[in-house]
C-alpha atoms as a PDB file:
ATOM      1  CA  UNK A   1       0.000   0.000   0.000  1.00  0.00           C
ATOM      2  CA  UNK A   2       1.602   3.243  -0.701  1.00  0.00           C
ATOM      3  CA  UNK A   3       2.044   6.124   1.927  1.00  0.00           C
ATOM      4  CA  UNK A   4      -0.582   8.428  -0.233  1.00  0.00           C
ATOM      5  CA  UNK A   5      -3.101   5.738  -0.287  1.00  0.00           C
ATOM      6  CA  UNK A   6      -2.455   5.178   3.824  1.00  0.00           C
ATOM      7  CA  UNK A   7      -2.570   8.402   3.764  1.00  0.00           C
ATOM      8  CA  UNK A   8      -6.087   8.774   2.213  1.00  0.00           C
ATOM      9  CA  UNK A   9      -7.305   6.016   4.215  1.00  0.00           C
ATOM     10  CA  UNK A  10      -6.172   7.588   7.574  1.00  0.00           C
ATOM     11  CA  UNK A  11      -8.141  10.764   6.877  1.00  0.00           C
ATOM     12  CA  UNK A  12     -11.443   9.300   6.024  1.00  0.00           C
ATOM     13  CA  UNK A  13     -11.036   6.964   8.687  1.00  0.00           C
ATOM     14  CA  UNK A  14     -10.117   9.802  11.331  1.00  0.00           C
ATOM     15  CA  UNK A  15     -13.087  11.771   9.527  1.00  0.00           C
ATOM     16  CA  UNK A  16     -15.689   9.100  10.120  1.00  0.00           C
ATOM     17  CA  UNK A  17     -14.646   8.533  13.557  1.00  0.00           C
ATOM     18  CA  UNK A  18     -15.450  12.310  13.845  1.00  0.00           C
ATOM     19  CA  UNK A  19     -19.042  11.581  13.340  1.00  0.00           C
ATOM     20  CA  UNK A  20     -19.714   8.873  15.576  1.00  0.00           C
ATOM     21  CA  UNK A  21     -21.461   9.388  19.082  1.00  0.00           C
ATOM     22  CA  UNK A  22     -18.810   8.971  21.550  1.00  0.00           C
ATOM     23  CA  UNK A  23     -21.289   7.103  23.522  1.00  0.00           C
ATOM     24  CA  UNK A  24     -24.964   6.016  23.090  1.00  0.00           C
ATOM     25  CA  UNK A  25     -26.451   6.199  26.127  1.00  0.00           C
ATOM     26  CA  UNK A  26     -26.186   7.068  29.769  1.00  0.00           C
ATOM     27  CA  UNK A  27     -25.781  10.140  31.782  1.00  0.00           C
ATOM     28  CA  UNK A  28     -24.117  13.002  30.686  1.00  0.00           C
ATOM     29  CA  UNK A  29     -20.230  12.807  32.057  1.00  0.00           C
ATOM     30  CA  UNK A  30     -18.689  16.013  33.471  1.00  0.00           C
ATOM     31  CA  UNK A  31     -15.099  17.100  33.228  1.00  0.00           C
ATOM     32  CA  UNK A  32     -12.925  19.977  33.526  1.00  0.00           C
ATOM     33  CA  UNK A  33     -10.325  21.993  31.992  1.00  0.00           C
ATOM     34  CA  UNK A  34      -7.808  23.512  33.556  1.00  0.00           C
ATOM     35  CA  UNK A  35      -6.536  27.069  32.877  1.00  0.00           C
ATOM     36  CA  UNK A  36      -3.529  27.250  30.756  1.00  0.00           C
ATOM     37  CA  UNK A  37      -3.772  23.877  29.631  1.00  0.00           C
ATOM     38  CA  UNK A  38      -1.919  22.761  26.355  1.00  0.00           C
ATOM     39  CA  UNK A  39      -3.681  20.639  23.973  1.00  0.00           C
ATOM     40  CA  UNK A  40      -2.534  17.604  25.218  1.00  0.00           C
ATOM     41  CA  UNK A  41      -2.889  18.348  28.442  1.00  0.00           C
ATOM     42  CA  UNK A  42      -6.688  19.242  27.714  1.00  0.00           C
ATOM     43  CA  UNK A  43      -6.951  15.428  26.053  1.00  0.00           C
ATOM     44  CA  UNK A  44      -5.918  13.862  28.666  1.00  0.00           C
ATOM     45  CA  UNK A  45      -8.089  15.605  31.372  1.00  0.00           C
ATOM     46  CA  UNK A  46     -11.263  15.016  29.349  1.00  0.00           C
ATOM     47  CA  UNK A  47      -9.425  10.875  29.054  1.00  0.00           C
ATOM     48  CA  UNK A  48      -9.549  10.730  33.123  1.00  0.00           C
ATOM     49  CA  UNK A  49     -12.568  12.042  33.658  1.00  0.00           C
ATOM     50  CA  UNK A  50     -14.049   8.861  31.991  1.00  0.00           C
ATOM     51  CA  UNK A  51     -15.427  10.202  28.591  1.00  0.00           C
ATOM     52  CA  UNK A  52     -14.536   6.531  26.330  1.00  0.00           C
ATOM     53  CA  UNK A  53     -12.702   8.964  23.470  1.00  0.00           C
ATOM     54  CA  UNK A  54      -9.526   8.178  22.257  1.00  0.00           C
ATOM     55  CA  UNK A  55      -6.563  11.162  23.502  1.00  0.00           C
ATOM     56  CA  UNK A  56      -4.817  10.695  21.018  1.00  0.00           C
ATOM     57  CA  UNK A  57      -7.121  10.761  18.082  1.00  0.00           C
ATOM     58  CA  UNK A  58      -9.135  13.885  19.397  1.00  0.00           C
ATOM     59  CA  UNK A  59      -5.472  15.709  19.725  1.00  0.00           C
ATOM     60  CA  UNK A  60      -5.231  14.812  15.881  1.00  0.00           C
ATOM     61  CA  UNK A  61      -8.908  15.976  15.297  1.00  0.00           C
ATOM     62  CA  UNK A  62      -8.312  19.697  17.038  1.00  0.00           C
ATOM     63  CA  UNK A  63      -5.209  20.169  15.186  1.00  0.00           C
ATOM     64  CA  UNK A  64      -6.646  19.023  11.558  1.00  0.00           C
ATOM     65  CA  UNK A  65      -9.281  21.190  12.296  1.00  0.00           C
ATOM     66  CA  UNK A  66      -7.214  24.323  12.735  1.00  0.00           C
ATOM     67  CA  UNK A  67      -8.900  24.758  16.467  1.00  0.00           C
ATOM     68  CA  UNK A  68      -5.684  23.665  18.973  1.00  0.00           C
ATOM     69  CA  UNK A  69      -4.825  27.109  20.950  1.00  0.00           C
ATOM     70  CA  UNK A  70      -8.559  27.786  21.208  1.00  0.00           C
ATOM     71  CA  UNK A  71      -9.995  25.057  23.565  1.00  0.00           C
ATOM     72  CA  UNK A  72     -11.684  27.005  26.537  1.00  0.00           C
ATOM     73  CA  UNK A  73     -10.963  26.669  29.870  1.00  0.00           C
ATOM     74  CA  UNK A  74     -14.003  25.875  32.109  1.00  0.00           C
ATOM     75  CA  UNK A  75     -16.315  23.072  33.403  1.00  0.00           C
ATOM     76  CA  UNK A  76     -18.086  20.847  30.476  1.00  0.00           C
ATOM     77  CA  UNK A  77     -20.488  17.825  30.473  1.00  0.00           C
ATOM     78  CA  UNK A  78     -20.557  15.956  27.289  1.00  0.00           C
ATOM     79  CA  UNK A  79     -24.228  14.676  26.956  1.00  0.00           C
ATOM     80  CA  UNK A  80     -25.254  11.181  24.627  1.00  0.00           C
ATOM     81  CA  UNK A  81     -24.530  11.289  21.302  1.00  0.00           C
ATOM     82  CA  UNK A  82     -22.245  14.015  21.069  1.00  0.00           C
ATOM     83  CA  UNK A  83     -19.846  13.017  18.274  1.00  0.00           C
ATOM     84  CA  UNK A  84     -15.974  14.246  18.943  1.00  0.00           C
ATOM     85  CA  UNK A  85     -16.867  17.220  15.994  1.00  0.00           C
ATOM     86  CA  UNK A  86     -19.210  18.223  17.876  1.00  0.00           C
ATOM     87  CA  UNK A  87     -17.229  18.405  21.513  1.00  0.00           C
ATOM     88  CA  UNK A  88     -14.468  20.339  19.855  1.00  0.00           C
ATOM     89  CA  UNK A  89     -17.012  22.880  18.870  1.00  0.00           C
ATOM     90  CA  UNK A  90     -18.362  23.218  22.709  1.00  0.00           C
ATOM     91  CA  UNK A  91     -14.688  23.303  23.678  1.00  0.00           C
ATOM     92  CA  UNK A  92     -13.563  26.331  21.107  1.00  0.00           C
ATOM     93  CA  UNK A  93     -16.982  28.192  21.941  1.00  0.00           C
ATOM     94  CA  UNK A  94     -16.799  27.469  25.863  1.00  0.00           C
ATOM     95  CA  UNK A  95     -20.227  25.661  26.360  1.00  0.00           C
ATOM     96  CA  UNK A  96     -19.924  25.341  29.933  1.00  0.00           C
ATOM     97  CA  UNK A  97     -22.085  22.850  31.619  1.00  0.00           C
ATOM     98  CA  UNK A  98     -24.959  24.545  33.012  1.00  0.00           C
ATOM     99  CA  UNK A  99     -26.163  24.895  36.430  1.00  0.00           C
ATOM    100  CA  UNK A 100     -29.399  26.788  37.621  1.00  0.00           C
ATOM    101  CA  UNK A 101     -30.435  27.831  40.794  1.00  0.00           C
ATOM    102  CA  UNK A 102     -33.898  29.842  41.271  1.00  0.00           C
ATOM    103  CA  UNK A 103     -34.516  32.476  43.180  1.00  0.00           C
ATOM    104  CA  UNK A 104     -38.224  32.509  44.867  1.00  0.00           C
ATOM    105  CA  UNK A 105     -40.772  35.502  44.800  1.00  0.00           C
ATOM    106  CA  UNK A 106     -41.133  37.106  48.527  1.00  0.00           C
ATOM    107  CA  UNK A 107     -38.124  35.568  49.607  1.00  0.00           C
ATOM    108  CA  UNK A 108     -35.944  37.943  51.781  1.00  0.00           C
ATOM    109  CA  UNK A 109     -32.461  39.369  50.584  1.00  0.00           C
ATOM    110  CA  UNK A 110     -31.176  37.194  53.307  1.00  0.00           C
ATOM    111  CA  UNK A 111     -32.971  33.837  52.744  1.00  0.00           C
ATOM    112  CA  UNK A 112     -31.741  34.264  48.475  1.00  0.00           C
ATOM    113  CA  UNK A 113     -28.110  34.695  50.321  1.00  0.00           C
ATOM    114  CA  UNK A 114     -28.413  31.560  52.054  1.00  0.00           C
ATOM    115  CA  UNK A 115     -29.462  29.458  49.375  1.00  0.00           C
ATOM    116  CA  UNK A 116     -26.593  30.914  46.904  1.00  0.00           C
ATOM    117  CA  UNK A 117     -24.364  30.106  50.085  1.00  0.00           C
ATOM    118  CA  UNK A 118     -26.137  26.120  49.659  1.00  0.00           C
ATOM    119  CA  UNK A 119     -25.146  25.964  46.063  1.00  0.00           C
ATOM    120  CA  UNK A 120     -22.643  23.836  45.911  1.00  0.00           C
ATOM    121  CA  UNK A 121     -21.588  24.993  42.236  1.00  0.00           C
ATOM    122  CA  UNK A 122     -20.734  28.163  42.995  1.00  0.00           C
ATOM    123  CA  UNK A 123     -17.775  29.880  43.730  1.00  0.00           C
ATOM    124  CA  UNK A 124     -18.170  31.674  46.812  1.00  0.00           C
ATOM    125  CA  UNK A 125     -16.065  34.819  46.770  1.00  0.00           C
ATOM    126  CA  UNK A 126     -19.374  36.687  48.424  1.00  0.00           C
ATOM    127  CA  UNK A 127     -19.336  34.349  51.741  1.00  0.00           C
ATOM    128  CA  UNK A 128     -17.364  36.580  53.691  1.00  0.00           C
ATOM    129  CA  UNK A 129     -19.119  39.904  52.539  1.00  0.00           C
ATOM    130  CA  UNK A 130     -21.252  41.892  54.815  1.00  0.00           C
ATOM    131  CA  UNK A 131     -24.431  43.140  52.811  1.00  0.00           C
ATOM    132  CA  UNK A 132     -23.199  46.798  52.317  1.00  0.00           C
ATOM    133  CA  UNK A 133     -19.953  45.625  51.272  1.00  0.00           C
ATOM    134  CA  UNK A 134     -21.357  43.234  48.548  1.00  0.00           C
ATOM    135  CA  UNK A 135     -23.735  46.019  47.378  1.00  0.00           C
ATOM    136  CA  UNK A 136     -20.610  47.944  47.025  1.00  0.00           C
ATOM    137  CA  UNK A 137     -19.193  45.475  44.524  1.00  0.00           C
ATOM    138  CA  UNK A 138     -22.444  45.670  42.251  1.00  0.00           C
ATOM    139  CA  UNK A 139     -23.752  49.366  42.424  1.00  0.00           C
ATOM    140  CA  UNK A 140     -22.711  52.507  44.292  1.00  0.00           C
ATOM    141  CA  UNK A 141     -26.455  53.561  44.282  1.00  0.00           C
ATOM    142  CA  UNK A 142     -27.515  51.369  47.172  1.00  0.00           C
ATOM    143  CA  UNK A 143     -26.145  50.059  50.505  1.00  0.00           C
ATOM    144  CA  UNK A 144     -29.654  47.692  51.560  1.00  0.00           C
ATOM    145  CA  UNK A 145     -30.168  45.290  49.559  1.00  0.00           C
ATOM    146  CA  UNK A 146     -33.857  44.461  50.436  1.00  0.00           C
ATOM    147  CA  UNK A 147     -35.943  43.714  47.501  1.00  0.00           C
ATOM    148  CA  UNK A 148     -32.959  45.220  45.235  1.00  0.00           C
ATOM    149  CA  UNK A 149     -33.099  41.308  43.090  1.00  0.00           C
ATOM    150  CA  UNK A 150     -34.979  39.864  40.789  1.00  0.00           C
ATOM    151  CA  UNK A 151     -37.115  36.612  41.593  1.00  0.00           C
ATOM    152  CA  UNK A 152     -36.155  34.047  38.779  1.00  0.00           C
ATOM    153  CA  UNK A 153     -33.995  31.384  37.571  1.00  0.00           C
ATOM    154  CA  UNK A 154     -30.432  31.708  36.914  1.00  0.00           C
ATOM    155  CA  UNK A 155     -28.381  29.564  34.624  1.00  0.00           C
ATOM    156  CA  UNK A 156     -24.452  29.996  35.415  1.00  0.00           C
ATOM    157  CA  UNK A 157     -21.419  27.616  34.464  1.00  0.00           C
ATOM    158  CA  UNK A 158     -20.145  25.362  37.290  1.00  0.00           C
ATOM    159  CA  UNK A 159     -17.227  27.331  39.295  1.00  0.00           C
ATOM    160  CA  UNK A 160     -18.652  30.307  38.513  1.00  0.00           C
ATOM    161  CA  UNK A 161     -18.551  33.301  40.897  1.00  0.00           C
ATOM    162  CA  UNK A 162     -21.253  34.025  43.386  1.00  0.00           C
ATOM    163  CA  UNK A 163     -21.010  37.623  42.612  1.00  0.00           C
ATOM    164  CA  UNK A 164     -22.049  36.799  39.070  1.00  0.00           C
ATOM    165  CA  UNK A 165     -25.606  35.416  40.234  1.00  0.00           C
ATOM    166  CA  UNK A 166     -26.134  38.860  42.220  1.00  0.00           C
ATOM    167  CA  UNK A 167     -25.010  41.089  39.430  1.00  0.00           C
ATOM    168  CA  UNK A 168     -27.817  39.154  37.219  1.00  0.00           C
ATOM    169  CA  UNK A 169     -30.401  39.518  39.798  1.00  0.00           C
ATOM    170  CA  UNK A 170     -29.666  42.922  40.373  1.00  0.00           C
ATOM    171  CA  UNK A 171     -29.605  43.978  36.628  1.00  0.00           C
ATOM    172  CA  UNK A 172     -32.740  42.192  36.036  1.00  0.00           C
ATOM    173  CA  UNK A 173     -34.826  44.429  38.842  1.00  0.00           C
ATOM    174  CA  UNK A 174     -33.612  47.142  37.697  1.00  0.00           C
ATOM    175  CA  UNK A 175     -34.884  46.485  34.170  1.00  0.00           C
ATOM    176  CA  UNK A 176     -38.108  44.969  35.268  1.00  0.00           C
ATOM    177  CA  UNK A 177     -38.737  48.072  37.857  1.00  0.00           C
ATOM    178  CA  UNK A 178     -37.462  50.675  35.181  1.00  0.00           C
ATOM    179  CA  UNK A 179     -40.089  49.424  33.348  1.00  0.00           C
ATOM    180  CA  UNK A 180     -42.727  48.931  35.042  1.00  0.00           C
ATOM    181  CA  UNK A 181     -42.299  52.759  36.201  1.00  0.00           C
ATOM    182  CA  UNK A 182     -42.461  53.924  32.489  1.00  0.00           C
ATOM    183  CA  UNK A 183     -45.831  51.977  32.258  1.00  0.00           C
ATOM    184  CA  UNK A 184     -47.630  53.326  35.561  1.00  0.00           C
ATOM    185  CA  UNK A 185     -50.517  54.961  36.164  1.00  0.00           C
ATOM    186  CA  UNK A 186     -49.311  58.536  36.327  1.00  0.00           C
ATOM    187  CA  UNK A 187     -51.701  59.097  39.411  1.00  0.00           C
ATOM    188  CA  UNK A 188     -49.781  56.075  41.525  1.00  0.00           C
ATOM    189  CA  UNK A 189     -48.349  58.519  44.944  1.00  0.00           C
ATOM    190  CA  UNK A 190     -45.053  57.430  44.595  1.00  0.00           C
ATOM    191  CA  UNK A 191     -42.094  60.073  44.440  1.00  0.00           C
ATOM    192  CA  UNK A 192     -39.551  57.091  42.960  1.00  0.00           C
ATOM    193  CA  UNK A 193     -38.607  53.647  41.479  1.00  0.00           C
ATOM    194  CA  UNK A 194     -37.869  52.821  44.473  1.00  0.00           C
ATOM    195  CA  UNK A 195     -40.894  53.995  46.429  1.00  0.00           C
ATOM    196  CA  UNK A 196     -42.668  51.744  44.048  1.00  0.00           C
ATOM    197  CA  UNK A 197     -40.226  48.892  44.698  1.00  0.00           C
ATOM    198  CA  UNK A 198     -41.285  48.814  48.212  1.00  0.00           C
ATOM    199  CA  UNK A 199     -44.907  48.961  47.863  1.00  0.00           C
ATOM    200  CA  UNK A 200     -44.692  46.107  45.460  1.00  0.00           C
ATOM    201  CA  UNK A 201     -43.164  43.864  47.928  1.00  0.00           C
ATOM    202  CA  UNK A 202     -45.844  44.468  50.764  1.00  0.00           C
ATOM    203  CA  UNK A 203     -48.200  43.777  47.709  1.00  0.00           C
ATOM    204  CA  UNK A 204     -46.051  40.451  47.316  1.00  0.00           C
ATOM    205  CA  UNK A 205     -46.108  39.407  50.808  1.00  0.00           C
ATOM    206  CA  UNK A 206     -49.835  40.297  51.687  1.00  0.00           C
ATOM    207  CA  UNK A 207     -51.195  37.498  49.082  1.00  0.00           C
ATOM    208  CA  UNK A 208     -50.280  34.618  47.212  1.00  0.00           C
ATOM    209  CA  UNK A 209     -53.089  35.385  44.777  1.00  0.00           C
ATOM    210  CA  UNK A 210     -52.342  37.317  41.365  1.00  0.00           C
ATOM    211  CA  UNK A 211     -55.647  38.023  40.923  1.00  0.00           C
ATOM    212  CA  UNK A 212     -55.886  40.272  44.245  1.00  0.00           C
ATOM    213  CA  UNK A 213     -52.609  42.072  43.953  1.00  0.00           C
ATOM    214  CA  UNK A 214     -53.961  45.134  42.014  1.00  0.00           C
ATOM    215  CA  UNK A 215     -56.927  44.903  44.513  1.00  0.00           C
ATOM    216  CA  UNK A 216     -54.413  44.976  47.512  1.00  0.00           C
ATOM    217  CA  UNK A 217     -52.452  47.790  45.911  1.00  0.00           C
ATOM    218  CA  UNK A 218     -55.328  49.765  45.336  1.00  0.00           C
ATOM    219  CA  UNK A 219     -56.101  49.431  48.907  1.00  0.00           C
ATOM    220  CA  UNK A 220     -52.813  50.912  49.916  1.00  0.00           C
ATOM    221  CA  UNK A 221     -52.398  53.546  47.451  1.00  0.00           C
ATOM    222  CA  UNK A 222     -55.841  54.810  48.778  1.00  0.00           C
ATOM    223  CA  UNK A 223     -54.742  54.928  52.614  1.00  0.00           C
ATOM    224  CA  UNK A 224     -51.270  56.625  51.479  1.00  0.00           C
ATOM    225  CA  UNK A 225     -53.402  59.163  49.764  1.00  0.00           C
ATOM    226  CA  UNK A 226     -55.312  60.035  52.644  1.00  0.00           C
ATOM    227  CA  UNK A 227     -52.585  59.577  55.146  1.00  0.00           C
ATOM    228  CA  UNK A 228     -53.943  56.762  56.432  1.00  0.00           C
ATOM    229  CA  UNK A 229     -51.552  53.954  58.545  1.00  0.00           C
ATOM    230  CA  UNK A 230     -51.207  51.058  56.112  1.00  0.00           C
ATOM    231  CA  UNK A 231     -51.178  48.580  59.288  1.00  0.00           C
ATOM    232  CA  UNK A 232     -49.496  45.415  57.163  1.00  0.00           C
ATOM    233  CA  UNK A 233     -48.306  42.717  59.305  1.00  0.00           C
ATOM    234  CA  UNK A 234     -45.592  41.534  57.200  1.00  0.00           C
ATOM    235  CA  UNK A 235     -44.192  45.052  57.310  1.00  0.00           C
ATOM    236  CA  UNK A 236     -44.312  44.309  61.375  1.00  0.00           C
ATOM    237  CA  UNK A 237     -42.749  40.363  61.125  1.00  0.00           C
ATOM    238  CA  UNK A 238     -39.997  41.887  58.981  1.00  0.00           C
ATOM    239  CA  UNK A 239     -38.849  44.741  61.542  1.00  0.00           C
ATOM    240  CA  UNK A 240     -39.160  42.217  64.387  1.00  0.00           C
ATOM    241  CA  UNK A 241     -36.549  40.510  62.614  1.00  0.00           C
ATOM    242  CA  UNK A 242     -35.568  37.400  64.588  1.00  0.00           C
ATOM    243  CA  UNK A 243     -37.799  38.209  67.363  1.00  0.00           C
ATOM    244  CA  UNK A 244     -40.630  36.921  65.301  1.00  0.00           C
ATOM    245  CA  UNK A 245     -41.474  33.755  66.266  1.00  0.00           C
ATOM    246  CA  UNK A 246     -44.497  32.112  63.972  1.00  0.00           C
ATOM    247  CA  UNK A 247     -46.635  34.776  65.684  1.00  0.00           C
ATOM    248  CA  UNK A 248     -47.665  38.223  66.061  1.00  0.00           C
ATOM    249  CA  UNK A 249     -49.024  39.625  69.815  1.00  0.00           C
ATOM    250  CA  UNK A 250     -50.663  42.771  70.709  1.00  0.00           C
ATOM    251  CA  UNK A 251     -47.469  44.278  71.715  1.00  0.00           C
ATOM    252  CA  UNK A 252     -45.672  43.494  68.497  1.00  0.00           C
ATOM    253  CA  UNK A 253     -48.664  45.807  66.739  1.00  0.00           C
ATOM    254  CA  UNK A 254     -47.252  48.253  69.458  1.00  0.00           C
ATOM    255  CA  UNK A 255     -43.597  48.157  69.418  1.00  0.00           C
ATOM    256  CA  UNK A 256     -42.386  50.969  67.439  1.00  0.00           C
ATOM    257  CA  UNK A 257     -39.834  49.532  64.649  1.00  0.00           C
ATOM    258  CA  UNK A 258     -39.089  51.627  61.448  1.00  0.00           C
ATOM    259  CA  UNK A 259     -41.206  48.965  59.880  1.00  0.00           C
ATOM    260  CA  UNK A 260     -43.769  49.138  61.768  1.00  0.00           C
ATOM    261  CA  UNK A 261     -46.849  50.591  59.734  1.00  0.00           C
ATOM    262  CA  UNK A 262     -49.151  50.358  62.766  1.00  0.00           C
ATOM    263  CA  UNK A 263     -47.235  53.219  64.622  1.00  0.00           C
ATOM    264  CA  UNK A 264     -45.914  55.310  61.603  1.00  0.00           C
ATOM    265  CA  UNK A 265     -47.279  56.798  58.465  1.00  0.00           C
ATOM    266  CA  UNK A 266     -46.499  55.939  55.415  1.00  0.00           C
ATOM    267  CA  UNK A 267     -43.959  53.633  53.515  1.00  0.00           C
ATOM    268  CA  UNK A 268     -41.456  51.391  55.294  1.00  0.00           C
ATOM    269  CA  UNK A 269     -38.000  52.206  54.601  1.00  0.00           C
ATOM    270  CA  UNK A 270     -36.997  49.733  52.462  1.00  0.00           C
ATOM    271  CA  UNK A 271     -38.605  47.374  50.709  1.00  0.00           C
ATOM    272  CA  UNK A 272     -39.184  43.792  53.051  1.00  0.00           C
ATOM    273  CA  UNK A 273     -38.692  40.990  50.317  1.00  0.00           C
ATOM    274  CA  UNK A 274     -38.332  40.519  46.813  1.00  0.00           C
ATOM    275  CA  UNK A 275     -41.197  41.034  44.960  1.00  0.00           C
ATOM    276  CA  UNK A 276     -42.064  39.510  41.762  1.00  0.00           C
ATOM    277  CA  UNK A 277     -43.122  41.005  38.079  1.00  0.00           C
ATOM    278  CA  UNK A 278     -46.836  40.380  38.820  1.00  0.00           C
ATOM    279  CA  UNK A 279     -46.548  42.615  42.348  1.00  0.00           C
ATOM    280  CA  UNK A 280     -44.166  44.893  40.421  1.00  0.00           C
ATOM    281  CA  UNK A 281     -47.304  45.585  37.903  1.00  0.00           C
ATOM    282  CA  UNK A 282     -49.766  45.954  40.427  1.00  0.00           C
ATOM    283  CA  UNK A 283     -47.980  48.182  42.800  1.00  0.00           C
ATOM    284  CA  UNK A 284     -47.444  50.577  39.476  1.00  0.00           C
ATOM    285  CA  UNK A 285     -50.881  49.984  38.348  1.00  0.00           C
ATOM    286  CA  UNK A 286     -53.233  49.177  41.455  1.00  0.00           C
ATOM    287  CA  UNK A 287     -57.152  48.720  41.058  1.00  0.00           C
ATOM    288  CA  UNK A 288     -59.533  51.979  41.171  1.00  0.00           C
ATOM    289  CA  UNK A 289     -61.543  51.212  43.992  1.00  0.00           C
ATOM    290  CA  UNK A 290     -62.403  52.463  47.178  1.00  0.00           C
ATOM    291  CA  UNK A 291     -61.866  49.694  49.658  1.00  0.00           C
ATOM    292  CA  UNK A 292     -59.293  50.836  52.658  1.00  0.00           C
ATOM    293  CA  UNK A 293     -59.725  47.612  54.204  1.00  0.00           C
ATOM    294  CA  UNK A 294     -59.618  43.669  53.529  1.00  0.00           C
ATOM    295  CA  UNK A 295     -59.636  40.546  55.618  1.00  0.00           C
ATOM    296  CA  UNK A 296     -58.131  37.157  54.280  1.00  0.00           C
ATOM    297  CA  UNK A 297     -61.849  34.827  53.918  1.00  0.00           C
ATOM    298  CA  UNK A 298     -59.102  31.643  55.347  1.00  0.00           C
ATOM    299  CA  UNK A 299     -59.550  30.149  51.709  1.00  0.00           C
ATOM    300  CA  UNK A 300     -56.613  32.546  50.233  1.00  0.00           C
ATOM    301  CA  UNK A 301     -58.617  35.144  48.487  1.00  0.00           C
ATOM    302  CA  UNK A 302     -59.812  38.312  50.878  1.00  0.00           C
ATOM    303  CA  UNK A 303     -63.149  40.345  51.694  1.00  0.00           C
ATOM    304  CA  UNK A 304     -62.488  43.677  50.492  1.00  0.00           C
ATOM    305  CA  UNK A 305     -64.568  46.461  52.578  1.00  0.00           C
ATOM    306  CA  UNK A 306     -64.182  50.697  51.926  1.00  0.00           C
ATOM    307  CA  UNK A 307     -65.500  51.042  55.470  1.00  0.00           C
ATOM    308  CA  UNK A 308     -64.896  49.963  59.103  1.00  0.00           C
ATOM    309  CA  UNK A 309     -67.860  48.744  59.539  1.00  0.00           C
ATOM    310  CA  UNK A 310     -68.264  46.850  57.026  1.00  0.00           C
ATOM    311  CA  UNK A 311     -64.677  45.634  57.494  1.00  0.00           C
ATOM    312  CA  UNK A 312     -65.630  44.576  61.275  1.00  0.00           C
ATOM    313  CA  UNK A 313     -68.362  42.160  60.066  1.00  0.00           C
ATOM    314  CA  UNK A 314     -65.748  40.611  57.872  1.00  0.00           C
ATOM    315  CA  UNK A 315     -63.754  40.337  60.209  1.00  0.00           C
ATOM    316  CA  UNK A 316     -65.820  38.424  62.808  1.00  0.00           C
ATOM    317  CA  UNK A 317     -67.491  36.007  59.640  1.00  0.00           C
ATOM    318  CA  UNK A 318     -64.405  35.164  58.498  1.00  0.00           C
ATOM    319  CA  UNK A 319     -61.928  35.469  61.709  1.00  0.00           C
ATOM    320  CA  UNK A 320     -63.504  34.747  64.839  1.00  0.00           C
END
C-alpha cells in the first residue's frame, strides 16, 4: 500500500470517527479543563474524567481542524450522542455545563443569600461579605439590599462566581422596575422607582393570589393618599426581625420599629422581600376602587370592605 493511499485512508477513517457518538447512552459525564492547559494536556483531562474517546485521536482531530490554541478553559459535560466534531465545537466556543439555581418571589435578601451560600456549584467569593460591602461590589447607588433582586432562575457555568448570580439579579430588577415605572398609572403617589419597589413587595407578601394584587395595591395607594396607617403585618414580622417567632401579639402591633406601619405613616424604609413582576405591575398599576380595608376569607382570596364597619363584620365572619 503506498504512503498516499495510507494516507487517504487515515483521513477518512479519522473523519468518520469524527461523526460517531462517543457514547450512546447514559448520563451526561462532566469534566474539567484547567486554565492554561496545552492541547494535550486538555486530552488527557477530558481521558480521566471517563469520557470513552480516544486522547490521542481527538489531539489529531483539534489540530486538523485548525482549532488547537482555542480550547476554553471551564467546566463541560458531554451529553449522549455528542460526536468528537461536535465536543471540539463546545470546547472552542466554551459551552460550559450549566447549572441553575432559582430564586423565589417574597423571599428575603437574606434567605436568596443563604441558598446561593447552599449551592454547591458556585464559587463563593461573596461568603465573607457583609451586605453593604457586597452592594458595594455591584452598584454605588444602594447600601440595603432588600428587595434590590430579581425573583427568577439563573443559569451559570459550574465554578462560577457568586457575585455573578447577584449582578444578574440585580440587573434584572432594575430592568423589570425601570419598566414597570415607564408603564404606571401617572396618578400612583409614589415620588420614585424605588418607592414603588417597596410597595410592590408588601403587595407580594400580603397574598399569594395574582388576581388580588392590584386589589391589595389599590387598597394601599388609597390609605397613602389620605394619610392613612397602612397597618401590614408583614411590614411588622420583617422589623421584628428574629424576634418573630411564627406569631404576632398585641405588643408586636405596638412596638415601634421603622417597619412598623401600625405606629408610623407611610412607607417602610426599604422594601421587606423581593417582589415579583406580577406585584411589580400591580404596585405601578393598582385597582380603582375604594376599599381601605380587607380581611383574608381563610380560603386565600380576601373580603375587600371601603368602610370599618363593614370591614368589622368581615372580620368576625371570616376570623372569629
Amino acid at each position: 500500500m503506498s504512503a498516499i493511499l495510507f494516507a487517504l485512508l487515515a483521513v477518512a477513517g479519522l473523519a468518520y470517527w469524527s461523526r460517531q457518538p462517543v457514547f450512546d447512552s447514559g448520563a451526561p459525564i462532566p469534566f474539567t479543563i484547567k486554565p492554561g492547559s496545552g492541547l494535550e494536556s486538555v486530552t488527557q483531562q477530558i481521558a480521566s474524567a471517563q469520557v470513552p474517546i480516544n486522547p490521542e485521536l481527538l489531539d489529531l482531530l483539534v489540530r486538523i481542524t485548525g482549532k488547537s490554541g482555542k480550547v476554553k478553559a471551564g467546566s463541560y459535560e458531554i451529553k449522549p450522542g455528542t460526536t468528537p466534531l461536535r465536543l471540539i465545537t463546545q470546547l472552542v466556543r466554551g459551552e460550559f455545563a450549566q447549572e441553575a439555581l432559582t430564586v423565589i418571589e417574597g423571599w428575603t435578601f437574606r434567605q436568596m443569600r443563604q441558598a446561593i451560600a447552599a449551592q454547591s456549584a458556585l464559587k463563593h467569593d461573596t461568603e465573607l461579605l457583609s451586605d453593604a460591602e457586597l452592594m458595594a461590589r455591584i452598584t454605588p447607588d444602594y447600601v440595603i439590599p432588600e428587595g434590590l433582586f430579581a425573583p427568577d432562575t439563573y443559569l451559570f457555568a459550574k465554578g462560577s462566581s457568586d457575585l455573578q448570580v447577584y449582578k444578574q439579579a440585580y440587573a434584572l430588577l432594575e430592568k423589570r422596575l425601570n419598566s414597570a415605572w415607564e408603564s404606571r398609572d401617572q396618578t400612583v403617589p409614589y415620588k420614585t422607582p424605588y418607592e414603588a419597589l417597596i410597595m410592590a413587595s408588601i403587595v407580594e407578601k400580603e397574598t399569594g393570589r395574582k388576581a388580588e394584587r392590584t386589589n391589595i395595591a389599590g387598597v394601599f395607594v388609597n390609605r397613602l393618599r389620605i394619610g392613612m396607617l397602612l397597618q401590614t403585618d408583614p411590614t411588622v414580622i420583617y422589623g421584628m426581625g428574629d424576634r418573630y417567632e411564627g406569631r404576632i401579639r398585641k405588643r408586636d402591633l405596638t412596638t415601634d420599629t421603622p417597619y412598623n406601619t401600625y405606629t408610623r405613616v407611610g412607607l417602610p424604609p426599604t422594601p421587606i422581600a423581593l417582589p415579583g413582576k406580577e406585584s411589580l405591575h400591580a404596585a405601578m398599576n393598582p385597582a380603582k376602587t375604594d376599599a381601605l380595608f380587607f380581611v383574608a376569607r381563610g380560603d386565600g382570596s380576601s373580603h375587600f370592605s371601603s368602610n370599618l364597619n363593614e370591614h368589622n363584620q368581615a372580620v368576625n365572619k371570616y376570623q372569629r
